[in-house]
Every structure is written in structure tokens, then in C-alpha cells.
Protein backbone atom coordinates (compact mmCIF):
# COMPACT_ATOMS: atom_id res chain seq x y z
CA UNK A 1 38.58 12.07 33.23
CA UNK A 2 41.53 13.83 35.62
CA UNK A 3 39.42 15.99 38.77
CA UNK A 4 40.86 19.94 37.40
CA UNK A 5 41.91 22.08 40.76
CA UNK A 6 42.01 26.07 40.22
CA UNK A 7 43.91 27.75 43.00
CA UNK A 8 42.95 31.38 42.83
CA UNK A 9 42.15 34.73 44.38
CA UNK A 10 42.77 38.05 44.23
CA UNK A 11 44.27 39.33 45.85
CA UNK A 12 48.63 38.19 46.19
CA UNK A 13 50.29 36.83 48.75
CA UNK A 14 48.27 34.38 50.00
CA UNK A 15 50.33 31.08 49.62
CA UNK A 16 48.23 29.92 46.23
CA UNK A 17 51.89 28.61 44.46
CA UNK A 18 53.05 27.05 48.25
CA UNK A 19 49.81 25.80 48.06
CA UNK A 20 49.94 24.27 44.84
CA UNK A 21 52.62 22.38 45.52
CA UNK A 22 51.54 21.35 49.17
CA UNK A 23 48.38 19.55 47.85
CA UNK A 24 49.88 18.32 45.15
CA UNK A 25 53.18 17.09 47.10
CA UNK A 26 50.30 15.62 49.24
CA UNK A 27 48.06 13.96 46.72
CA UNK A 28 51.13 11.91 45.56
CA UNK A 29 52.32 10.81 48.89
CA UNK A 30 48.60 9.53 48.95
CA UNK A 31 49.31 7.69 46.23
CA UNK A 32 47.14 10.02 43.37
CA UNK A 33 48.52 10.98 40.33
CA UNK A 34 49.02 14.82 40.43
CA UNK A 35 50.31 17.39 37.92
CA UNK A 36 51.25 20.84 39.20
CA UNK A 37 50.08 23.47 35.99
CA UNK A 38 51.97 26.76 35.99
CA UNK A 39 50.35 29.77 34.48
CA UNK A 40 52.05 32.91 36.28
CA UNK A 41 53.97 34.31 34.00
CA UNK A 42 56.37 35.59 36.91
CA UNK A 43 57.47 32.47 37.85
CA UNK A 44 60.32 29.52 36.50
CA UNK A 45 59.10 25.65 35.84
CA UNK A 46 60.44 23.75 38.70
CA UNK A 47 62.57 20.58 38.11
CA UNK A 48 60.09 18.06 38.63
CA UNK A 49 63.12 15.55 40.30
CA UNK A 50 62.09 13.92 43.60
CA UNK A 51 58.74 15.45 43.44
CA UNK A 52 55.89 13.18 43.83
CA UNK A 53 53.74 14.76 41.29
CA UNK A 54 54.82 15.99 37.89
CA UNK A 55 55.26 20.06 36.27
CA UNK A 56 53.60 21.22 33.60
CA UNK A 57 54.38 24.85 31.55
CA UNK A 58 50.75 26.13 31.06
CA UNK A 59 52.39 30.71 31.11
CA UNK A 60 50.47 31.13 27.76
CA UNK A 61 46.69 30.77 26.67
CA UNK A 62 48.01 27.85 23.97
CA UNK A 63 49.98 25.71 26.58
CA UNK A 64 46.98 25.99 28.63
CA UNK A 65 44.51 24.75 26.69
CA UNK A 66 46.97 21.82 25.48
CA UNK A 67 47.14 21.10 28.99
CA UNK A 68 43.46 20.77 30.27
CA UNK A 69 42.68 18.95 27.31
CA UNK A 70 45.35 16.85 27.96
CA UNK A 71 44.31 16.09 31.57
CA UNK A 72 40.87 15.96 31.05
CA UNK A 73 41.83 12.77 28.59
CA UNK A 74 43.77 11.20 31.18
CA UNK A 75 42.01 8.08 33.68
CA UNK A 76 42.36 9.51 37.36
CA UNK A 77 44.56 11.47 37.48
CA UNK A 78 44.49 15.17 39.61
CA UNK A 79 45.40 18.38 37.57
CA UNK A 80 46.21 21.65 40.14
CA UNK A 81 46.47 24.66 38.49
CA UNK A 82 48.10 27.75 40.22
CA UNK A 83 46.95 30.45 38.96
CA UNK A 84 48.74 33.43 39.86
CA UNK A 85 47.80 36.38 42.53
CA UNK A 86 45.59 40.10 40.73
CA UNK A 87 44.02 38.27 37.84
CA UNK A 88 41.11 38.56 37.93
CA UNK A 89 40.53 37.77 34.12
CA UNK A 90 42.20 34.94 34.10
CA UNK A 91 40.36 33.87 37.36
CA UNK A 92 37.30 33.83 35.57
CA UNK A 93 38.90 31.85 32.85
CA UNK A 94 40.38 29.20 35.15
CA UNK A 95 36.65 28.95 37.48
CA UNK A 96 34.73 28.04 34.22
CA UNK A 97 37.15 24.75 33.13
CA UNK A 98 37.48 23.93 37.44
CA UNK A 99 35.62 21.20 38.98
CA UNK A 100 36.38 22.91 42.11
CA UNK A 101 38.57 25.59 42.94
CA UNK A 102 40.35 26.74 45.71
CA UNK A 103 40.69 30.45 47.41
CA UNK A 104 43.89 30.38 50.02
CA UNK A 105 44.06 33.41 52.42
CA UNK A 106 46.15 34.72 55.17
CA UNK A 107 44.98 36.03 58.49
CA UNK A 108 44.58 39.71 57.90
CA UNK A 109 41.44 41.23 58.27
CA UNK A 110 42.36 42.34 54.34
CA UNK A 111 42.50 38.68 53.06
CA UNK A 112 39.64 37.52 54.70
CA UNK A 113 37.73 40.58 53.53
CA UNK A 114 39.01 39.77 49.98
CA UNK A 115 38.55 35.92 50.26
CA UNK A 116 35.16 36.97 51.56
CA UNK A 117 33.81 38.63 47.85
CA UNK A 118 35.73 35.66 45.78
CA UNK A 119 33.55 33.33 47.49
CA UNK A 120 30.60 35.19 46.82
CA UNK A 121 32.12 35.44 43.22
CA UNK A 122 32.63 31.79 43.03
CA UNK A 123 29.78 29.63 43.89
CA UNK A 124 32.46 26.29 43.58
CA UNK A 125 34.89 27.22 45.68
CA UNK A 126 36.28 26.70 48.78
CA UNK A 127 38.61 28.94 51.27
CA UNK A 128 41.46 28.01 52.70
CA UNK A 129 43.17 29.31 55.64
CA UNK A 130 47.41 28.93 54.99
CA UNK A 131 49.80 30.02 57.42
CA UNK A 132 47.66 29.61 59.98
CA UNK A 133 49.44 30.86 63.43
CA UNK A 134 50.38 28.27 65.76
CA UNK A 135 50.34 30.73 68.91
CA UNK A 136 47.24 29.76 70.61
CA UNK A 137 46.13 33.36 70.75
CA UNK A 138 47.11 34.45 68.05
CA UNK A 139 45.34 31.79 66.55
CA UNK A 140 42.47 31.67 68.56
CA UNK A 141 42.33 35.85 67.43
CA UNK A 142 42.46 34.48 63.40
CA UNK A 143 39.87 31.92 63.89
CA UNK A 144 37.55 34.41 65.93
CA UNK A 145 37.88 37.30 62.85
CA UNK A 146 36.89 33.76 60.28
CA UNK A 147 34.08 33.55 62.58
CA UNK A 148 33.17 37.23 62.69
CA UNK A 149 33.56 38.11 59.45
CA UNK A 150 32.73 34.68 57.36
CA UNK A 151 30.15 33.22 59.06
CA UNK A 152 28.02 33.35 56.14
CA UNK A 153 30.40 30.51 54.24
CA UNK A 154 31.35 28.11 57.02
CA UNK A 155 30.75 25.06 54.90
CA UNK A 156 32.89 26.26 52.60
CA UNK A 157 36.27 26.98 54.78
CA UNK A 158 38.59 23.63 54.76
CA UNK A 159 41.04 23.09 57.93
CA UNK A 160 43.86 25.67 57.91
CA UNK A 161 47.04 25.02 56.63
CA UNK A 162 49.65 25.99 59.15
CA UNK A 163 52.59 28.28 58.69
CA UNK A 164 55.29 26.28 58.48
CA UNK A 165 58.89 27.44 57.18
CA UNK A 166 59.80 24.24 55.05
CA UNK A 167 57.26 24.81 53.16
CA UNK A 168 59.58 26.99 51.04
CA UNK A 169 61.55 24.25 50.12
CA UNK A 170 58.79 22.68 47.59
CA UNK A 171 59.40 26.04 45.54
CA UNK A 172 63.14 25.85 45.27
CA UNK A 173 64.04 24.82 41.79
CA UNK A 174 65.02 21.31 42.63
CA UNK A 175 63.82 20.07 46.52
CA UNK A 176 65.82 18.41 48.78
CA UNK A 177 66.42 14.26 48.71
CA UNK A 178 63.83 14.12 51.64
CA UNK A 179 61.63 16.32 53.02
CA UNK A 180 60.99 17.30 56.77
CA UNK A 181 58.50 14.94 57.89
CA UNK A 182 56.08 18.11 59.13
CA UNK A 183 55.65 19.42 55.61
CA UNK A 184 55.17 16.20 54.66
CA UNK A 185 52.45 15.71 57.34
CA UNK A 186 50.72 18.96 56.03
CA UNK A 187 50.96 18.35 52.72
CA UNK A 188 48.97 14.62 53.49
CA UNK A 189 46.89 16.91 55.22
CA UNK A 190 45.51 19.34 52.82
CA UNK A 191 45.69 16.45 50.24
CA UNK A 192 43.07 14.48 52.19
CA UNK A 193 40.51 17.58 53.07
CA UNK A 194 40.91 17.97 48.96
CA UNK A 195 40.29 14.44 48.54
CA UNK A 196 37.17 14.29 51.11
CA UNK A 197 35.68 17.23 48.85
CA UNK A 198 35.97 15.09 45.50
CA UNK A 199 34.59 12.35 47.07
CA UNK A 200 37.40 10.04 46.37
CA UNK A 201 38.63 6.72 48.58
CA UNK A 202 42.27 6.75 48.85
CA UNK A 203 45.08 4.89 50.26
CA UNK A 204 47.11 6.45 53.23
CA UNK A 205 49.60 4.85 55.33
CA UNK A 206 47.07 2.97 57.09
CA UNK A 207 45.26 1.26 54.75
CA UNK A 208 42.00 2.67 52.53
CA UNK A 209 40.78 5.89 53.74
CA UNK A 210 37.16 5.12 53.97
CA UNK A 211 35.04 8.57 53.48
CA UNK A 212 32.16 7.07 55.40
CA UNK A 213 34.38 6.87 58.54
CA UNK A 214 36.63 9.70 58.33
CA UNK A 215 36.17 11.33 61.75
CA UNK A 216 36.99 15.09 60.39
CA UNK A 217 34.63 14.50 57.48
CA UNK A 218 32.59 17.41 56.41
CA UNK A 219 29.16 17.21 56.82
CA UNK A 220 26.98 16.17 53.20
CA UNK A 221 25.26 18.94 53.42
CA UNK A 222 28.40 21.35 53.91
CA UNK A 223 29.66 19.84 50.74
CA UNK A 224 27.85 22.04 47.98
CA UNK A 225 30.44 21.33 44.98
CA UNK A 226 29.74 17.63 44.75
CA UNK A 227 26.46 15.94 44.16
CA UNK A 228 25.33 14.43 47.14
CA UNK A 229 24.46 11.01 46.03
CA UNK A 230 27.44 10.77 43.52
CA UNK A 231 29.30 7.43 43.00
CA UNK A 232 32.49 7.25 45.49
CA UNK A 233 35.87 6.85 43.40
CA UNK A 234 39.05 4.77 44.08
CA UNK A 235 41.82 6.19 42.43
């Protein structure tokens, strides 16, 4: 059965649709089969052209059950599902058909406050710093408030995501021919900290990504989604 991916939160403005469509961008350019599920009502399908993953129009209750059912029949494939920023409803909905889920937030003492009480709202998810400052002290000042005021759920905080300005360019409506090689970098990047979570071997540039000897690995016992003597998958 497809590995389902809720990206959710509460609070808005946190990158969850960039997001989306980073890890998804990513998960195909490690050659996984991906599908990028729209439910915010607010937002347009994206042409699916030159993406490495494919779009699917999940804005009403129907289309999303069509959808998970659909992915849930379908041999390894990876199913990301943005869900939207002050939903808390449909939060709750997305968290009960998630095999893990996904809680993007920003620097501000506000997000990480907020991010703070999802986590402790969702036992299966993860946080994930996005546009993460480059500045060293400005992000040495983001990583010190993490510290300070989520020390309680450091095995459950991934590698940020730095801010990066192409990363816009995965929401246009139809992306570019190529892509700047740093979004595609970062977008590899989240894909394989996702990847590393599920517990599935994957091919990169270099050959197989072996879990076993990836040097960044989270520790077995920092991994509380996964069952820790579960069978390793090759997609």
C-alpha cells in the first residue's frame, strides 16, 4: 500500500503547500512515485507538466476519500497531502488516515509556540523547521529558541529546510523547463529525512541509499512513528 503524508498545522503561513511540493519534487528526483493531494479550498490545481510527481484535486470531502482509497490501493507509491493552514477539523481528519504527518513552522517565537501544542496534539508527527535563516546568527538565534522552547520533542524535529526564494517557482501554475539546482538540492533533501523516517532504501545519485549507513541518520530510538524492528523497503 502507498506510505499517506499529512502536512498540517495550525496555524498559516508556515510553508505547508511549498512544502508539499518540495518533498514531493524531492521524492521523485529520488526516484519514488509521489502524488501531491490538494485539499485547500483557496488554492488552483497546478499543471502537473515537468513535475516529477503527479496532482491530484482532493478540495471536497468526496474527492478526498476517492483519493486515499485510491492511493492506499496503489504498490509503493508516496501520497502527500497538503492540508491547508486554521483547520483544525480537518487536521484531525487528515492525522487519523496519516501514517505520519508533518508540522512545518517558521522561526517566530509564535510558530514554534504553536508547532509546540500540535505536537503534543499529534503523537505521529514530526516538526519541521522551513525557511530556516541562513545568517549564522540569525540562525544560530532560531535554533537556540528550538532549543529553549522545544526541548521536550527533539526526536521529533527533522533538519530545517532553508529559505530559499526558488522555492516559489514549484507553486507557479506550470514550473519552469529546469529548476535551479539549489531547490533541487533541498527538495532531495527533505525527501531523504522523509524517507529515513519511513524506513525506506532508495536510490540517489550515488547509488542505493543504505539506511544503516546514512551518516545524518536519526537515532532508532528518536524514531517513535515507525516500529523499530520493521522490515526495510525498496521502493
Amino acid at each position: 500500500m502507498a506510505e499517506i503524508i499529512c502536512v498540517i498545522g495550525n496555524k498559516g503561513g508556515t510553508g505547508k503547500t511549498t512544502l508539499s511540493h518540495m518533498l514531493c519534487q524531492g521524492l521523485g528526483l529520488l526516484g519514488q512515485r509521489a502524488a501531491c493531494v490538494l485539499t485547500d479550498t483557496s488554492r488552483e490545481p497546478l499543471v502537473p507538466t515537468g513535475r516529477r510527481y503527479v496532482i491530484a484535486d482532493a478540495r471536497t470531502r468526496d474527492a478526498l476519500t476517492k483519493v486515499v482509497d485510491k492511493l492506499r490501493g496503489l504498490e509503493d507509491w508516496i501520497g502527500v497531502i497538503d492540508g491547508g493552514g486554521n483547520r483544525t477539523e480537518m487536521d484531525r481528519k487528515l492525522y487519523a488516515l496519516s501514517d505520519i504527518v508533518l508540522l512545518p513552522f517558521r522561526e517566530s517565537h509564535e510558530d514554534i509556540r504553536t508547532v509546540a501544542r500540535d505536537l503534543e496534539m499529534f503523537p505521529r508527527a514530526y516538526a519541521v523547521p522551513t525557511q530556516w535563516p541562513h545568517n549564522a546568527w540569525q540562525r544560530e538565534a532560531a535554533d537556540r529558541s528550538v532549543a529553549q522552547l522545544m526541548g521536550a520533542y527533539k526526536h521529533r524535529i527533522l533538519r530545517p529546510v532553508n529559505a530559499l526564494s526558488s522555492s516559489k517557482l514549484l507553486l507557479q501554475k506550470q514550473i519552469p523547463e529546469q529548476l535551479p539546482t539549489p531547490l533541487a538540492n533541498a527538495c532531495r533533501a527533505i525527501a531523504r529525512q522523509v524517507l529515513e523516517v519511513l524506513e525506506i532504501d532508495f536510490v540517489d545519485d550515488a547509488g542505493l541509499y543504505d539506511l544503516e549507513q546514512a551518516s545524518e541518520q536519526l537515532p532508532a530510538a528518536d524514531m517513535p512513528l515507525r516500529l523499530a524492528h520493521s522490515d526495510r523497503r525498496s521502493h
